[in-house]
N, C-alpha and C. Protein backbone atom coordinates (compact mmCIF):
# COMPACT_ATOMS: atom_id res chain seq x y z
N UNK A 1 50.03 -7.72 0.36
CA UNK A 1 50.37 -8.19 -0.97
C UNK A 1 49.34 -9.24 -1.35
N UNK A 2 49.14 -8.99 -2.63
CA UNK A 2 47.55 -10.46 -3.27
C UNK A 2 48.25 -11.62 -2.80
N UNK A 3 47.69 -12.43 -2.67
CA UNK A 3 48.54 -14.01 -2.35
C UNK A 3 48.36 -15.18 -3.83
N UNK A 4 47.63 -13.98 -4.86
CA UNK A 4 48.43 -14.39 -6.03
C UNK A 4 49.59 -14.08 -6.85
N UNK A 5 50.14 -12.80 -6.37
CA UNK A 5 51.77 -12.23 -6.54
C UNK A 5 52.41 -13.35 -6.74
N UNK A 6 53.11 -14.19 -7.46
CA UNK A 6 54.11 -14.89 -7.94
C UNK A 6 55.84 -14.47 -8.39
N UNK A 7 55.87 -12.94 -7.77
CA UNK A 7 57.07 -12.87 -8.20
C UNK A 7 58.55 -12.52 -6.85
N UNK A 8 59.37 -12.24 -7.03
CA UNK A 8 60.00 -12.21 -5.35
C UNK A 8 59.96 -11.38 -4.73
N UNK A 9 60.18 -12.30 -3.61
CA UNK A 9 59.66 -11.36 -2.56
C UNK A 9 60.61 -10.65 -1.27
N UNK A 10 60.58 -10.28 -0.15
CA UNK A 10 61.57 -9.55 0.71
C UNK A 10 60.63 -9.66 1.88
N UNK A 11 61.58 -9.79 3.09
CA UNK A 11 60.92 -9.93 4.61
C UNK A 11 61.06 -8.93 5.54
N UNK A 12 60.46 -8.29 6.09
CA UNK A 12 60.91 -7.02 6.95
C UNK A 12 60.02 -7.44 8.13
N UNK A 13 60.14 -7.16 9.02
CA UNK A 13 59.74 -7.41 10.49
C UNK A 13 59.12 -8.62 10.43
N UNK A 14 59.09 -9.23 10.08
CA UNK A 14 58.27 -10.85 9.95
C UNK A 14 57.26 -10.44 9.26
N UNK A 15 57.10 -9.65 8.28
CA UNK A 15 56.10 -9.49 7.08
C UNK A 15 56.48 -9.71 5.90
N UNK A 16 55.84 -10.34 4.89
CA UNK A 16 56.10 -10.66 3.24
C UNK A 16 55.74 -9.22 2.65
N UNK A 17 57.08 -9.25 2.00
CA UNK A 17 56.52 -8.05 1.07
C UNK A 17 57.20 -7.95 -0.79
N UNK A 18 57.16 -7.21 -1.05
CA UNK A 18 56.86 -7.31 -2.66
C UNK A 18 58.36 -6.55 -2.96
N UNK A 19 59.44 -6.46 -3.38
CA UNK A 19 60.33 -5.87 -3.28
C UNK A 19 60.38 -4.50 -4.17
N UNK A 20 60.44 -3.43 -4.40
CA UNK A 20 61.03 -2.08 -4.14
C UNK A 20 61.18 -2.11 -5.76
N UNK A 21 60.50 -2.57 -6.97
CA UNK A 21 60.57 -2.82 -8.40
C UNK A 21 59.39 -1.69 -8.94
N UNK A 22 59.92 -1.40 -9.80
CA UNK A 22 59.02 -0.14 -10.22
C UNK A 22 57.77 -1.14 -10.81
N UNK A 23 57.34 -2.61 -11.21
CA UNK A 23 56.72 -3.38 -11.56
C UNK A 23 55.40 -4.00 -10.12
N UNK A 24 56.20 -3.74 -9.31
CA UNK A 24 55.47 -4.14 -7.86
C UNK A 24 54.62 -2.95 -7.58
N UNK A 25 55.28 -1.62 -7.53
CA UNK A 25 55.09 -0.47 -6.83
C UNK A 25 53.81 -0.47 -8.13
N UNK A 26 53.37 -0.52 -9.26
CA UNK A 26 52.52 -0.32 -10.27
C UNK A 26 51.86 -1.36 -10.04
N UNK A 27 51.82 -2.53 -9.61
CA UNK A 27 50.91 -3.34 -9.45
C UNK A 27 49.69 -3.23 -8.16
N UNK A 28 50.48 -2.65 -7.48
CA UNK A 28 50.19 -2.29 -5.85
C UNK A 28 48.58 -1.32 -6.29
N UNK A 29 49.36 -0.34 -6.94
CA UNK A 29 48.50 1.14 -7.36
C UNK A 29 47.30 0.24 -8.51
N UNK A 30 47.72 -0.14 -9.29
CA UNK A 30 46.50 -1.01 -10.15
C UNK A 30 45.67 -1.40 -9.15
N UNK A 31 45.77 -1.96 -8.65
CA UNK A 31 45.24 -3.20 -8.11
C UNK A 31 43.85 -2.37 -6.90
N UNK A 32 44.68 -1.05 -6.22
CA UNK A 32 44.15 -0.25 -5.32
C UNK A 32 43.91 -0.60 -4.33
N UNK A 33 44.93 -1.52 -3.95
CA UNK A 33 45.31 -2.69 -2.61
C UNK A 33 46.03 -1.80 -1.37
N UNK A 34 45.17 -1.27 -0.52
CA UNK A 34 45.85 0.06 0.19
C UNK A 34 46.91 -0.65 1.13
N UNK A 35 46.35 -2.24 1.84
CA UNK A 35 47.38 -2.35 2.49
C UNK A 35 48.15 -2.57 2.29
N UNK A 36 48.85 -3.59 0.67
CA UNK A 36 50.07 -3.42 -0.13
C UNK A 36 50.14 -1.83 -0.15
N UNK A 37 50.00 -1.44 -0.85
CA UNK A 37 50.71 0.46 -0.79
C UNK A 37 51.11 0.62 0.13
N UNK A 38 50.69 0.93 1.28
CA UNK A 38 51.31 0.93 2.51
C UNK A 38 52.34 0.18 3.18
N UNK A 39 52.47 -1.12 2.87
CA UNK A 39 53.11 -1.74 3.45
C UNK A 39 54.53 -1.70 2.15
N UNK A 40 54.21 -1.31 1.12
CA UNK A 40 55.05 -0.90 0.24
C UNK A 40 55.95 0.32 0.24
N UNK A 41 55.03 1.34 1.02
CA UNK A 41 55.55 2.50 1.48
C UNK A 41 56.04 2.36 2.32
N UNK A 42 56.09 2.01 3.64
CA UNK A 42 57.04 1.88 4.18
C UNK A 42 57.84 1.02 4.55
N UNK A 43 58.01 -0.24 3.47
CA UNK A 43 59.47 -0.82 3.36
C UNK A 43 60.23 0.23 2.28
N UNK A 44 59.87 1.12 1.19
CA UNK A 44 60.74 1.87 1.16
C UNK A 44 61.14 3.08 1.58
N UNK A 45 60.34 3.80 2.86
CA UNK A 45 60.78 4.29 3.86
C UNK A 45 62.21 4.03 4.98
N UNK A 46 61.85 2.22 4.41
CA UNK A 46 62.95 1.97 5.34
C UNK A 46 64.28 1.94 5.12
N UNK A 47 63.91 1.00 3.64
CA UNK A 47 65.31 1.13 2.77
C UNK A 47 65.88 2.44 2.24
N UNK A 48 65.31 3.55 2.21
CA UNK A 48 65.77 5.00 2.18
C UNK A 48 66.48 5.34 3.35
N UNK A 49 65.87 4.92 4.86
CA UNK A 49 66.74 5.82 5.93
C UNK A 49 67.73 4.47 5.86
N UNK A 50 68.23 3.39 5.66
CA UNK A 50 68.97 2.25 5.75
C UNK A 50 70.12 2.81 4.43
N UNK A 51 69.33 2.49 3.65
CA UNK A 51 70.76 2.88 2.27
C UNK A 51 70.56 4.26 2.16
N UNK A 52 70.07 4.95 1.96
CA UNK A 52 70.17 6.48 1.86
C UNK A 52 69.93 6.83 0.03
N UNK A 53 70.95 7.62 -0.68
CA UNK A 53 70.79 7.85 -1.79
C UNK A 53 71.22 6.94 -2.66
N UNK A 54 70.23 5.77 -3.04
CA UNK A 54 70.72 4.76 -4.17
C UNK A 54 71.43 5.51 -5.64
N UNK A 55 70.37 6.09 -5.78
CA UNK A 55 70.83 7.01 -6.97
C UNK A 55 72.20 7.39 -7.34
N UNK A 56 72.54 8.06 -6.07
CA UNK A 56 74.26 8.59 -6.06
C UNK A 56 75.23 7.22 -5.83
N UNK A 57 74.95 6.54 -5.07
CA UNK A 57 75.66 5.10 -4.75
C UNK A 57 75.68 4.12 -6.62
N UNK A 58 74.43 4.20 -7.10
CA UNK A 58 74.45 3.91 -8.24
C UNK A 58 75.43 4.49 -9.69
N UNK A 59 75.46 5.67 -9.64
CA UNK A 59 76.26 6.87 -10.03
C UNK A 59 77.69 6.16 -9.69
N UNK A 60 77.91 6.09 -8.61
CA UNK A 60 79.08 5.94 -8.62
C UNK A 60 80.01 4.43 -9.37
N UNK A 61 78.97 3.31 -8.93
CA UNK A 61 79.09 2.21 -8.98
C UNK A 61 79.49 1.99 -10.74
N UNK A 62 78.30 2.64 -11.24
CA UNK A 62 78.69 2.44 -12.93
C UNK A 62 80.03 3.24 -13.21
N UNK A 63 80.28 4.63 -12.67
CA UNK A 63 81.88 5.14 -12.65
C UNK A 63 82.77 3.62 -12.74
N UNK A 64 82.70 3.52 -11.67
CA UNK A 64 83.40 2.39 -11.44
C UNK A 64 83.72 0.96 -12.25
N UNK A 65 82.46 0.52 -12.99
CA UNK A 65 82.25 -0.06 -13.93
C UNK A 65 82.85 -0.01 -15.14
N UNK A 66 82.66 1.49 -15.02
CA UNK A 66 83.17 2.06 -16.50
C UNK A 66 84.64 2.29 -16.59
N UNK A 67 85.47 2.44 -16.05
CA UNK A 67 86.72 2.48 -15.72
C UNK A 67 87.24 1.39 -15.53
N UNK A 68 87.03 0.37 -14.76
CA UNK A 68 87.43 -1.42 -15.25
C UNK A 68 87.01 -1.86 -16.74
N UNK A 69 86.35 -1.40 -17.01
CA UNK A 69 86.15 -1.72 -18.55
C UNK A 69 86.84 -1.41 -19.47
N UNK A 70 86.89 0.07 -19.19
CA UNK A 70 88.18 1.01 -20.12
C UNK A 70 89.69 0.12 -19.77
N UNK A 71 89.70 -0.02 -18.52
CA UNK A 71 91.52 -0.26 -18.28
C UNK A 71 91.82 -2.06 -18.90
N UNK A 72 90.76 -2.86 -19.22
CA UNK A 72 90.61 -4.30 -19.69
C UNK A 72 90.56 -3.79 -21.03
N UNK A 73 89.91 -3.06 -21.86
CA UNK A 73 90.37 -2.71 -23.08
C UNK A 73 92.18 -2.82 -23.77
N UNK A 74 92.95 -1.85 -23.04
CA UNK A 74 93.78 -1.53 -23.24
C UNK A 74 95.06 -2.48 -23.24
């Protein structure tokens, strides 16, 4: 990661890294900083086999959202 990055950050094996933001992951690729990319790639390698499908977990979560909302309406 540049060690002018100013924005937050996340620790994985005793390494600084750039957290998992579609803003990081585009800065990484700008920049053409291979060992950020990499080290970007696989912290979210990791957080994929760790959390698995955010997507669907997300999915559900707004369900969920959305239904406390509806039942506080009423």
């Amino acid at each position: 990661m540049s060690d002018d990055y100013a924005g937050p950050v996340a620790y994985h094996g005793g390494q600084r890294f750039q957290p998992l933001y579609a803003a990081g992951v585009h800065h990484a690729r700008q920049y053409g900083n291979l060992e950020e990319m990499k080290a970007l790639a696989e912290l979210a390698e990791w957080y994929l086999a760790a959390e698995g499908d955010i997507a669907a977990e997300l999915a559900l979560l707004k369900a969920e959202i959305a239904k406390l909302e509806a039942g506080s309406e009423g």
